[in-house]
PDB file of N, CA and C in Angstrom:
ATOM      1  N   UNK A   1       0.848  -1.189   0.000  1.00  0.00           N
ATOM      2  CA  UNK A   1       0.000   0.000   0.000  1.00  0.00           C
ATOM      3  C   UNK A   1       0.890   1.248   0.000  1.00  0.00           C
ATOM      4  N   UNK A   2       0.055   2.094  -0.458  1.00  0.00           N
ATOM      5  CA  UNK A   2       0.824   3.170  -0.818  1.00  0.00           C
ATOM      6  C   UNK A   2       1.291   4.004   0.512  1.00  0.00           C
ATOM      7  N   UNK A   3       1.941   5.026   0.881  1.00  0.00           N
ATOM      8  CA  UNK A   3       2.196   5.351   1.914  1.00  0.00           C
ATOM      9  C   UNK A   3       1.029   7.175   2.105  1.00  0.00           C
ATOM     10  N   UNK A   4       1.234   7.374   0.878  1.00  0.00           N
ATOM     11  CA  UNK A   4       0.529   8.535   0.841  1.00  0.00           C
ATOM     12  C   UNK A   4      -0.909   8.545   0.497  1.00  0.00           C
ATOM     13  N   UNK A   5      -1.133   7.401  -0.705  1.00  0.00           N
ATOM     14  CA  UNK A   5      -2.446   7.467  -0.939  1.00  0.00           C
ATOM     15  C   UNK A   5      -3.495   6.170  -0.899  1.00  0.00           C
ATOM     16  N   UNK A   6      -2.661   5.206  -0.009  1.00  0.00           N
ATOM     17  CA  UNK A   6      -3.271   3.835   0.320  1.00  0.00           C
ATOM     18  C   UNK A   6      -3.926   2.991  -0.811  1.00  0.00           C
ATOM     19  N   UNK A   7      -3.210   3.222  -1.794  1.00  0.00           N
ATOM     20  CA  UNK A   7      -3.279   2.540  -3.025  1.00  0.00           C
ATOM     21  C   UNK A   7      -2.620   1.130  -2.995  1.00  0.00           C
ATOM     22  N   UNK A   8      -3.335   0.283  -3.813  1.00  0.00           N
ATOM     23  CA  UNK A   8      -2.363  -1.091  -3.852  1.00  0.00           C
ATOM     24  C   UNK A   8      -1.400  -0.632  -4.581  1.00  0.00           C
ATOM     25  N   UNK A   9      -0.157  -0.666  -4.365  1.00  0.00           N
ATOM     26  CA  UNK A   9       1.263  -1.104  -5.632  1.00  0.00           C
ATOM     27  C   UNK A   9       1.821  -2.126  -5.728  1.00  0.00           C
ATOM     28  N   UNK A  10       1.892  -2.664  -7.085  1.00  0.00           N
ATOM     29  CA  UNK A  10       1.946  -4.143  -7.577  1.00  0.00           C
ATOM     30  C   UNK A  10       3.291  -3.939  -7.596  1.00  0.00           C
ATOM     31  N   UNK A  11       4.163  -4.769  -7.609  1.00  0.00           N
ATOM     32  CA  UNK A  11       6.033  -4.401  -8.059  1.00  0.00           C
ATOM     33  C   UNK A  11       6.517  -6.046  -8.583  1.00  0.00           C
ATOM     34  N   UNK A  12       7.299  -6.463  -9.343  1.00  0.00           N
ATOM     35  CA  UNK A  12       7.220  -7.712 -10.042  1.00  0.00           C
ATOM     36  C   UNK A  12       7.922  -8.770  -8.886  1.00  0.00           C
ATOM     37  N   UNK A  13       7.880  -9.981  -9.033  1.00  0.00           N
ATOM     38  CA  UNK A  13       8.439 -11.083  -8.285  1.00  0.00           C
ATOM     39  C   UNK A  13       9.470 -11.043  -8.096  1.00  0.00           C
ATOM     40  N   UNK A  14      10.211 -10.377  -8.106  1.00  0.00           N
ATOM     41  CA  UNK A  14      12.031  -9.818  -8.434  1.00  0.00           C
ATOM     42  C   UNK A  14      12.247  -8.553  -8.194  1.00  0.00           C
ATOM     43  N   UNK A  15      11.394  -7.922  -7.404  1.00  0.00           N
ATOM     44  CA  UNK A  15      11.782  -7.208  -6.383  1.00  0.00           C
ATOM     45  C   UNK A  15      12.674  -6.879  -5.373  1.00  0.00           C
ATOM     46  N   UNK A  16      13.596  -6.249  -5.390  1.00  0.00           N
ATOM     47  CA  UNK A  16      14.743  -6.285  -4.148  1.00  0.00           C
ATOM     48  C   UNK A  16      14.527  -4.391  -3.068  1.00  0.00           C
ATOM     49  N   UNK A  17      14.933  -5.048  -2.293  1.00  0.00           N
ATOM     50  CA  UNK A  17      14.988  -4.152  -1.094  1.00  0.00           C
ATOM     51  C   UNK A  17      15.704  -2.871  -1.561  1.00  0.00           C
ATOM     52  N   UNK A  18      15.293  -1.463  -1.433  1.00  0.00           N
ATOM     53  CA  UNK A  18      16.056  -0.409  -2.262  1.00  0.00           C
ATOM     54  C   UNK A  18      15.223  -0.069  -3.151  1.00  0.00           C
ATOM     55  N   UNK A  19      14.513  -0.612  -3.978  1.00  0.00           N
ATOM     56  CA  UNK A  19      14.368  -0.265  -5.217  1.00  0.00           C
ATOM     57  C   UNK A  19      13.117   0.521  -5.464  1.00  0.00           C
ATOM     58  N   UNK A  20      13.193   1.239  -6.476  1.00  0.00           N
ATOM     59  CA  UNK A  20      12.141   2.191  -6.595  1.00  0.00           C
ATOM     60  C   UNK A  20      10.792   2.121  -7.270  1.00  0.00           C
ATOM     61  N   UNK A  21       9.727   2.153  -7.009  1.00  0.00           N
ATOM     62  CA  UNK A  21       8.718   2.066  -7.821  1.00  0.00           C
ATOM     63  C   UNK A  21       7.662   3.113  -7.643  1.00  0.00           C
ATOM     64  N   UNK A  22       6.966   3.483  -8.655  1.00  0.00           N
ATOM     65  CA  UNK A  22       6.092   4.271  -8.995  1.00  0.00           C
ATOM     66  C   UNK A  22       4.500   4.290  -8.630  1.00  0.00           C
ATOM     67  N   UNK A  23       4.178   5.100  -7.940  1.00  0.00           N
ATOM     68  CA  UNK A  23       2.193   4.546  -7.234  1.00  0.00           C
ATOM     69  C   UNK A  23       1.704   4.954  -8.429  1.00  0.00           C
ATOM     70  N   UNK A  24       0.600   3.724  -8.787  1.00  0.00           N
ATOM     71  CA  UNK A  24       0.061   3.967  -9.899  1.00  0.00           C
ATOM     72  C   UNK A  24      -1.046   4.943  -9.369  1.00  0.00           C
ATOM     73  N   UNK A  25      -1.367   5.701  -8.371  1.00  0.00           N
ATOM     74  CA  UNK A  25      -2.511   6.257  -8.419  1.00  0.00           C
ATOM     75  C   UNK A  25      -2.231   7.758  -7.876  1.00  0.00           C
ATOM     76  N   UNK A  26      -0.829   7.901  -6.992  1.00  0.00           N
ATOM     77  CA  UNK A  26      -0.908   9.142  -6.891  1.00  0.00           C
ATOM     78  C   UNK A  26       0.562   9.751  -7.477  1.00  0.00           C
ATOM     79  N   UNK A  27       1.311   8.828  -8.055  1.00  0.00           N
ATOM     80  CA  UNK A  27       2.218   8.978  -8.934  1.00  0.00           C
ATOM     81  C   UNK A  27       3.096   9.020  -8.308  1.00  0.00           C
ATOM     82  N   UNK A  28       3.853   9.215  -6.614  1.00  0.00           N
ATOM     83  CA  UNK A  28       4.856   9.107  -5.173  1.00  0.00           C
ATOM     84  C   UNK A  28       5.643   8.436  -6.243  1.00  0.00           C
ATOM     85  N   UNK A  29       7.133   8.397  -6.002  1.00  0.00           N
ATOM     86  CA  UNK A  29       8.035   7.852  -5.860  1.00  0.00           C
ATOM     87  C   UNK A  29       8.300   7.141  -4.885  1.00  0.00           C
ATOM     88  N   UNK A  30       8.446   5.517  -4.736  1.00  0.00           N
ATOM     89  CA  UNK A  30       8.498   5.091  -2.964  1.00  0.00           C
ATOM     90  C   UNK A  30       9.481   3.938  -3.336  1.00  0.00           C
ATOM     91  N   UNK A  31       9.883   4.170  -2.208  1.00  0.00           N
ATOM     92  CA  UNK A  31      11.341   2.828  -1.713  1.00  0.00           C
ATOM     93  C   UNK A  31      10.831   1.762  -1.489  1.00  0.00           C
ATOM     94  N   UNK A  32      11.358   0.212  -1.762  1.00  0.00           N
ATOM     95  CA  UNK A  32      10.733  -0.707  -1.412  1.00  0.00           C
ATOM     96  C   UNK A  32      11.786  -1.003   0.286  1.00  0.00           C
ATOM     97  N   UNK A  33      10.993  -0.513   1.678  1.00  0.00           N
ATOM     98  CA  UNK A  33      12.301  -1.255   2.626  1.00  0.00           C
ATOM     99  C   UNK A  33      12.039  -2.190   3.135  1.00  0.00           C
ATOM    100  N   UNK A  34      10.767  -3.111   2.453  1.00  0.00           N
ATOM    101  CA  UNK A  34      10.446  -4.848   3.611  1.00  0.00           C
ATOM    102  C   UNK A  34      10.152  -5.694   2.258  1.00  0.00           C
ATOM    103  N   UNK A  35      10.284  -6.871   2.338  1.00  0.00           N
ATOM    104  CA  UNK A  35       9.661  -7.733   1.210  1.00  0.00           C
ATOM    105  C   UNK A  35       8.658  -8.065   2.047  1.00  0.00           C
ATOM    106  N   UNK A  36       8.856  -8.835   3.013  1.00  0.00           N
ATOM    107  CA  UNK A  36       8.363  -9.852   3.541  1.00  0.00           C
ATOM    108  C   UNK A  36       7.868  -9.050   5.150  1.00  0.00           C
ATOM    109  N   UNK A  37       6.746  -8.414   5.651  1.00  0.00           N
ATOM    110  CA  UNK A  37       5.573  -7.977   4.746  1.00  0.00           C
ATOM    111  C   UNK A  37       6.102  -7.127   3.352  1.00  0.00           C
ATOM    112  N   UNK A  38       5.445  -7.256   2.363  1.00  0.00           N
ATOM    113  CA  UNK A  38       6.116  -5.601   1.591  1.00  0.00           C
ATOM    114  C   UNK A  38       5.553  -4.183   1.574  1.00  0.00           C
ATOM    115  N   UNK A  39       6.592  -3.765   2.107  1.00  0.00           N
ATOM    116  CA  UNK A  39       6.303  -2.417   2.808  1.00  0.00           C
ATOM    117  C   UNK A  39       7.264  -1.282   2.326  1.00  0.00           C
ATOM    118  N   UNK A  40       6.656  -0.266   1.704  1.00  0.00           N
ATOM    119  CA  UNK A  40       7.158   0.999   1.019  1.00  0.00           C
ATOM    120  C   UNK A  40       7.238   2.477   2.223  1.00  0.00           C
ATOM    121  N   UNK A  41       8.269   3.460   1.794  1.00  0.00           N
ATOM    122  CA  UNK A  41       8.470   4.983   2.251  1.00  0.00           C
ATOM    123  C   UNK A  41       8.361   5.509   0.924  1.00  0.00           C
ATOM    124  N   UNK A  42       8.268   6.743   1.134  1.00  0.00           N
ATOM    125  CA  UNK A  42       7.719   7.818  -0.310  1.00  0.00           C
ATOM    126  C   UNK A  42       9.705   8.017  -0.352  1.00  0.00           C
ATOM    127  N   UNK A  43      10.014   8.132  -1.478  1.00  0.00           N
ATOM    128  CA  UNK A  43      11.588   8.032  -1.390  1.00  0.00           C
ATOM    129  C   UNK A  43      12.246   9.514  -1.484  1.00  0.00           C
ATOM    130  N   UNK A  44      13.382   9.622  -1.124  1.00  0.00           N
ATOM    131  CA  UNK A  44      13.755  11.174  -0.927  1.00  0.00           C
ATOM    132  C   UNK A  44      14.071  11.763  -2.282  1.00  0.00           C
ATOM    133  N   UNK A  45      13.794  13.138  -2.371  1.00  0.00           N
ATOM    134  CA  UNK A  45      14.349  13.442  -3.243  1.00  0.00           C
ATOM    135  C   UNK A  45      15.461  13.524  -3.455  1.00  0.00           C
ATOM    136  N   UNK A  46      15.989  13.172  -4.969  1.00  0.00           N
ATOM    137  CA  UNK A  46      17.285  13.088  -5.533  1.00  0.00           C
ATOM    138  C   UNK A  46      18.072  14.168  -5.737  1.00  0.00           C
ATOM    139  N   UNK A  47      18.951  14.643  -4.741  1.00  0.00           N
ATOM    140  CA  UNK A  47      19.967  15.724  -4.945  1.00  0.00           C
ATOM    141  C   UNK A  47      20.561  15.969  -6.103  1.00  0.00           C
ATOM    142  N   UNK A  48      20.685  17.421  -5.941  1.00  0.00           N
ATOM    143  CA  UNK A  48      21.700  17.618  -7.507  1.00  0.00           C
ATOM    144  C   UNK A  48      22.834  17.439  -7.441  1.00  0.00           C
ATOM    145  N   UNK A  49      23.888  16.721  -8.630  1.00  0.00           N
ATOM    146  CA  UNK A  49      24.825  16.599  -8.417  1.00  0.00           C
ATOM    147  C   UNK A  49      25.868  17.525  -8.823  1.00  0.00           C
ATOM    148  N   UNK A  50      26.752  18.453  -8.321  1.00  0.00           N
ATOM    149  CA  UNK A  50      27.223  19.803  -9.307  1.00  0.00           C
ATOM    150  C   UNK A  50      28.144  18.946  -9.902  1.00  0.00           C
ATOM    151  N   UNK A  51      28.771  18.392  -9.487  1.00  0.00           N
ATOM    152  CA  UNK A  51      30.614  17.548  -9.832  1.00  0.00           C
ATOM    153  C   UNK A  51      31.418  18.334  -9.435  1.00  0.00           C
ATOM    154  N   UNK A  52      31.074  18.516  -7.755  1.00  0.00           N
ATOM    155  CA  UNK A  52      32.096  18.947  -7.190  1.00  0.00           C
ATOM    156  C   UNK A  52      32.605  17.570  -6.520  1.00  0.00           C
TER     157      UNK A  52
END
């Protein structure tokens, strides 16, 4: 379930811990951090990188 909008999110059988997937309903970016229950956080935003 979604974290923000309690949506189901489906993610494939090959799923690993880390990884990112998309709520199909309120569009969140969320972390996968449990399989087993599977359980998502809305994921942080991605810093800019200057190349310093």
């Amino acid at each position: 379930m979604c974290p923000e909008c309690d949506a189901r999110v489906s993610v494939p059988d090959d799923v690993e811990r880390g990884e990112l997937v998309q709520c199909p309903e309120c569009g969140v970016e969320l972390e996968v951090v449990a399989l087993e229950p599977l359980r998502f956080i809305v994921a942080p935003p991605e810093e800019e990188d200057w190349g310093e």
